[in-house]
Protein backbone atom coordinates (compact mmCIF):
# COMPACT_ATOMS: atom_id res chain seq x y z
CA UNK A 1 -51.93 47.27 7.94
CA UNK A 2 -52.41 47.11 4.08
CA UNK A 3 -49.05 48.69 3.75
CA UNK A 4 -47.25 46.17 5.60
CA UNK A 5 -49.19 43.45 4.02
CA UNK A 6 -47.93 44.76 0.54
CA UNK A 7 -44.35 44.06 1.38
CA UNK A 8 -45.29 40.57 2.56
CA UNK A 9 -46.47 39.72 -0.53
CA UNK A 10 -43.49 41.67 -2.54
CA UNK A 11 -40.70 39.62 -0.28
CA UNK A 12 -42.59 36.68 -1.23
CA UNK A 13 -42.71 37.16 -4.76
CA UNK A 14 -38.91 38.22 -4.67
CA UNK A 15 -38.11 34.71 -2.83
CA UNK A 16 -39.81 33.00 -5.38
CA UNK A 17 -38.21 34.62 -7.94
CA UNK A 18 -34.86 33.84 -6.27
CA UNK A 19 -35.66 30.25 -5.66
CA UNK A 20 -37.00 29.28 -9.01
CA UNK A 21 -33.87 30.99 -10.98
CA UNK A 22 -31.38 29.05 -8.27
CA UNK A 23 -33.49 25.75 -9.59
CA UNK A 24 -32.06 26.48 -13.19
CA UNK A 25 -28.35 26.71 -12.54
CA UNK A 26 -26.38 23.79 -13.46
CA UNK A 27 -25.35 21.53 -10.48
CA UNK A 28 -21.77 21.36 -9.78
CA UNK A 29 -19.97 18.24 -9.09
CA UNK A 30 -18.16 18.01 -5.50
CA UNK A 31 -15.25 16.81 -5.70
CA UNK A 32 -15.10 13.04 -3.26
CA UNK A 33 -13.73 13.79 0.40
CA UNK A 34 -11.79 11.40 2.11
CA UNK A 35 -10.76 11.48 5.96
CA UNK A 36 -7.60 13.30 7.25
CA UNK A 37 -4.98 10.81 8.35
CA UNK A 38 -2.67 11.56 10.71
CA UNK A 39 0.70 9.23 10.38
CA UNK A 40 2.57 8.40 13.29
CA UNK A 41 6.41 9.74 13.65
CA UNK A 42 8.96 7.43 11.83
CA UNK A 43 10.63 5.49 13.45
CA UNK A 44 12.21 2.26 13.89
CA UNK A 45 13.45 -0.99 15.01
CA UNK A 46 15.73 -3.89 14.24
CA UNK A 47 14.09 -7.22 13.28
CA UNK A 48 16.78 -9.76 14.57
CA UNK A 49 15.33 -13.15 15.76
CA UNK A 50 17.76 -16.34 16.06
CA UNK A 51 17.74 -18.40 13.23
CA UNK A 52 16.27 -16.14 10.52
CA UNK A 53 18.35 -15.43 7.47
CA UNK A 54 18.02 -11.99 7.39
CA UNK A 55 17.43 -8.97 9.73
CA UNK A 56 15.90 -5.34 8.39
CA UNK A 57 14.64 -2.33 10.50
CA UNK A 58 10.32 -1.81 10.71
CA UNK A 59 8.33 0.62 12.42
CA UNK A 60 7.39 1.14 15.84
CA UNK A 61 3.65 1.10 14.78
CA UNK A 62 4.30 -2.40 13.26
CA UNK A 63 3.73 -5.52 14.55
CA UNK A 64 6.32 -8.83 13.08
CA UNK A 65 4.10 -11.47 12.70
CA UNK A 66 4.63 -15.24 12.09
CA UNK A 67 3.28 -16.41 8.84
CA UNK A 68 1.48 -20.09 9.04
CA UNK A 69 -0.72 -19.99 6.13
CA UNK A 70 0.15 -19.73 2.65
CA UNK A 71 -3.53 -20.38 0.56
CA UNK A 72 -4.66 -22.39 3.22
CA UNK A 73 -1.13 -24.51 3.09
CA UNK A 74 2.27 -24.32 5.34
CA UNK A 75 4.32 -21.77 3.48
CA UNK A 76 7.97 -23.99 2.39
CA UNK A 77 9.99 -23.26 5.43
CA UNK A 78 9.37 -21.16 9.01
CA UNK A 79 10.76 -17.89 7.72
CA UNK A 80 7.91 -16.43 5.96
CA UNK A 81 6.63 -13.39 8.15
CA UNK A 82 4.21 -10.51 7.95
CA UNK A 83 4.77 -6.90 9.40
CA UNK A 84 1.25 -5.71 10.34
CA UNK A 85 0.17 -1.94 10.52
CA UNK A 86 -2.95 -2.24 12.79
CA UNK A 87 -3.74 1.76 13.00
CA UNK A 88 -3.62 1.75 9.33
CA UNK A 89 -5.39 -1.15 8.48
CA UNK A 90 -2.59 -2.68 6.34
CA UNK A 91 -0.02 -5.60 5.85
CA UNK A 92 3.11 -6.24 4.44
CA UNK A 93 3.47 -9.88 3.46
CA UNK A 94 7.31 -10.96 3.42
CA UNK A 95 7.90 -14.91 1.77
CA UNK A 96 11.29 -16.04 1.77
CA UNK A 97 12.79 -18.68 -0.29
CA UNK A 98 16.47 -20.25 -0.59
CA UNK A 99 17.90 -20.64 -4.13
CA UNK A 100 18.79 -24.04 -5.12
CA UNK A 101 16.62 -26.37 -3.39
CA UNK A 102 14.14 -26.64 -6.22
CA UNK A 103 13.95 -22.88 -6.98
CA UNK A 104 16.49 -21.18 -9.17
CA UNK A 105 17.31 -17.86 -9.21
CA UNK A 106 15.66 -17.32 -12.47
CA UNK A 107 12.50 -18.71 -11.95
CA UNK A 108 12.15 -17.25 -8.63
CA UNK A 109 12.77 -13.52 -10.63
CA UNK A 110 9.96 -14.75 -13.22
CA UNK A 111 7.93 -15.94 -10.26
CA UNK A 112 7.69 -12.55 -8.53
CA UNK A 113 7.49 -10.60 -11.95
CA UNK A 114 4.66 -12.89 -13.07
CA UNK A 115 2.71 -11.92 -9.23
CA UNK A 116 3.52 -8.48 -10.09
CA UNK A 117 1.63 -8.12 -13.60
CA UNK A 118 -1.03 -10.50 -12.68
CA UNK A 119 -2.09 -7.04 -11.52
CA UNK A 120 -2.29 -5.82 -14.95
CA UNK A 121 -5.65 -5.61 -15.61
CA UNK A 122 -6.50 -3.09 -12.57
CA UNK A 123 -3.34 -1.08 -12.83
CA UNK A 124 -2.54 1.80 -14.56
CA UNK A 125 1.07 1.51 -14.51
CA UNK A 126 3.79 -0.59 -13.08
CA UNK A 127 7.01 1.06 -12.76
CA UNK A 128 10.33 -1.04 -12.02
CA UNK A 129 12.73 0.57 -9.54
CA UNK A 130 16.21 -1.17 -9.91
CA UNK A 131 17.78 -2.10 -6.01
CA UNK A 132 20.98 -2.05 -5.15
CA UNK A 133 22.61 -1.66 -1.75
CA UNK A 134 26.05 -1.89 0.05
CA UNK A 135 24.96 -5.03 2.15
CA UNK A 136 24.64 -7.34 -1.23
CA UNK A 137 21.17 -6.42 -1.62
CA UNK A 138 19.26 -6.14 -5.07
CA UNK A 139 16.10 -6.53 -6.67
CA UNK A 140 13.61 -4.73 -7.79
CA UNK A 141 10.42 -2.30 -6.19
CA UNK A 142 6.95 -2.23 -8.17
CA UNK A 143 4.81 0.46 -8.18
CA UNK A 144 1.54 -0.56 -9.05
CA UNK A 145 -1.09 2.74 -9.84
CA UNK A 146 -4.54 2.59 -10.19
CA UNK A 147 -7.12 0.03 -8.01
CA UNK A 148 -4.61 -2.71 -7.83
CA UNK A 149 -4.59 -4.97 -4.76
CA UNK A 150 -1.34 -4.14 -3.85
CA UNK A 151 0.25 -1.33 -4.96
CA UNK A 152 3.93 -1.49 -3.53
CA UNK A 153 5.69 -4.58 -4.28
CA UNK A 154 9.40 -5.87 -4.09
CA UNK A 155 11.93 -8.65 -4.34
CA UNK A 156 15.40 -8.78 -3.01
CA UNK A 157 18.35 -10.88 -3.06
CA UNK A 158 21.59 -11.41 -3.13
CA UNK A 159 21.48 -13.68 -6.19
CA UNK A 160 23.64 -16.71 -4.56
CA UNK A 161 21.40 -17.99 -1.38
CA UNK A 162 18.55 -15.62 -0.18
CA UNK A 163 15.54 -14.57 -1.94
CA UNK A 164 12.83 -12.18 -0.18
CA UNK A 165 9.62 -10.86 -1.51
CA UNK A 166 6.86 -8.13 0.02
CA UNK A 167 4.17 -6.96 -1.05
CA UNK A 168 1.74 -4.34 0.47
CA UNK A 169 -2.08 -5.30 1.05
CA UNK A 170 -4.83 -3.07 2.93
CA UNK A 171 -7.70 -4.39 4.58
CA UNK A 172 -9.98 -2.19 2.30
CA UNK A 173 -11.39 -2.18 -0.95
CA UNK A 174 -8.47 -1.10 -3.49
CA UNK A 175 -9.56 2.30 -4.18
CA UNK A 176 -6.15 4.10 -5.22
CA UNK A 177 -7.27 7.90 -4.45
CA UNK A 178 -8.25 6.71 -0.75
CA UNK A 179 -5.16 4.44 -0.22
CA UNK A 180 -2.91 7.17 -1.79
CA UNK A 181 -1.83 8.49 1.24
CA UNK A 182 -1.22 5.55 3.01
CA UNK A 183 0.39 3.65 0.00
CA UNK A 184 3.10 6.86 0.10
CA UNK A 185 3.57 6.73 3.64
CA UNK A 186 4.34 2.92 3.71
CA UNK A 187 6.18 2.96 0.88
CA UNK A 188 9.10 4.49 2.54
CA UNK A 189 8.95 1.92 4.87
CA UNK A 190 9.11 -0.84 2.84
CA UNK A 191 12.48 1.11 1.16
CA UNK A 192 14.08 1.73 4.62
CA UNK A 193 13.11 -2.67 5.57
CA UNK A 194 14.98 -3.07 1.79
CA UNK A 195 17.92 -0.48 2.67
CA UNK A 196 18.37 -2.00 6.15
CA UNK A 197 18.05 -5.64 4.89
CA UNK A 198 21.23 -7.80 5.90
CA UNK A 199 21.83 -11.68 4.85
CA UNK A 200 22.82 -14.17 7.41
């Protein structure tokens, strides 16, 4: 029995010894985890309602709905929309205005610049992306980085009539690592709704 009592005591000691030199090592910073997301397939669908001046192609996992507020007030006319991503807990907000009737085409440019950088203080960077397609489409597509509210943001118009402007919003603090995913993923859809995008 003493021997085996001996080699208690030594495995004992040796844990010790293990433990308290483990207690000295530095710690080493884990890097954040975030959840996998798994996307949906892309695809889409036209957006062509009677009346509207425009049509564009969404996605399938979008909902188009009817915009009645605009801070609490009736936005200017009834074609202001929003295309809703419920799995992904986001929105795009879509505000249409006509040039001439009290908004010129320049101050409606200045208007959507000056929304854009108001985002200046949280952002990293905003890069301009010049738009230009075959239907008589152009504009320009913000990229906002860092913890911005909204990260993806566009006009587009056709510089005579139509003006259209999105931008992207989650229902989630603005926490650009988390969101990065996302933000690409929906980006692309807000370039196909700008490629598809036809005037009426």
């Amino acid at each position: 029995m003493p021997h085996f009592k001996g080699k208690g005591i030594t495995l004992l000691s040796l844990l010790i010894i293990i433990l308290a030199a483990a207690c000295n090592t530095p710690p080493t910073p884990k890097p954040r985890g975030f959840f996998l997301m798994k996307f949906p397939e892309k695809k889409y669908r036209t957006f062509d309602m009677p009346g509207y001046p425009y049509t564009f192609e969404y996605p399938v996992y979008a909902n188009v709905v009817k915009d009645t507020s605009f801070f609490g007030e009736k936005p200017e006319n009834p074609y202001w929309i929003n295309i809703d991503f419920p799995t992904l807990n986001g929105k795009i907000y879509l505000s249409y205005k006509i040039i001439g009737k009290g908004n010129s085409f320049q101050q409606l440019v200045d208007d959507a610049y000056k929304m854009t950088y108001k985002h200046t203080y949280k952002a990293e960077y905003i890069d301009e992306n010049r738009i230009h397609t075959p239907n008589h489409v152009s504009g320009t597509f913000y990229e906002v980085g860092g913890n911005a509210a909204s990260a993806k943001q566009f006009y587009a118009t056709d510089s005579i009539r139509h003006f259209l402007r999105g931008a992207l919003y989650f229902y989630a603090p603005p926490q650009a690592d988390s969101l990065a995913p996302v933000n690409a993923f929906l980006e692309k859809d807000m370039w196909h709704l700008v490629e598809t995008l036809r005037w009426r």
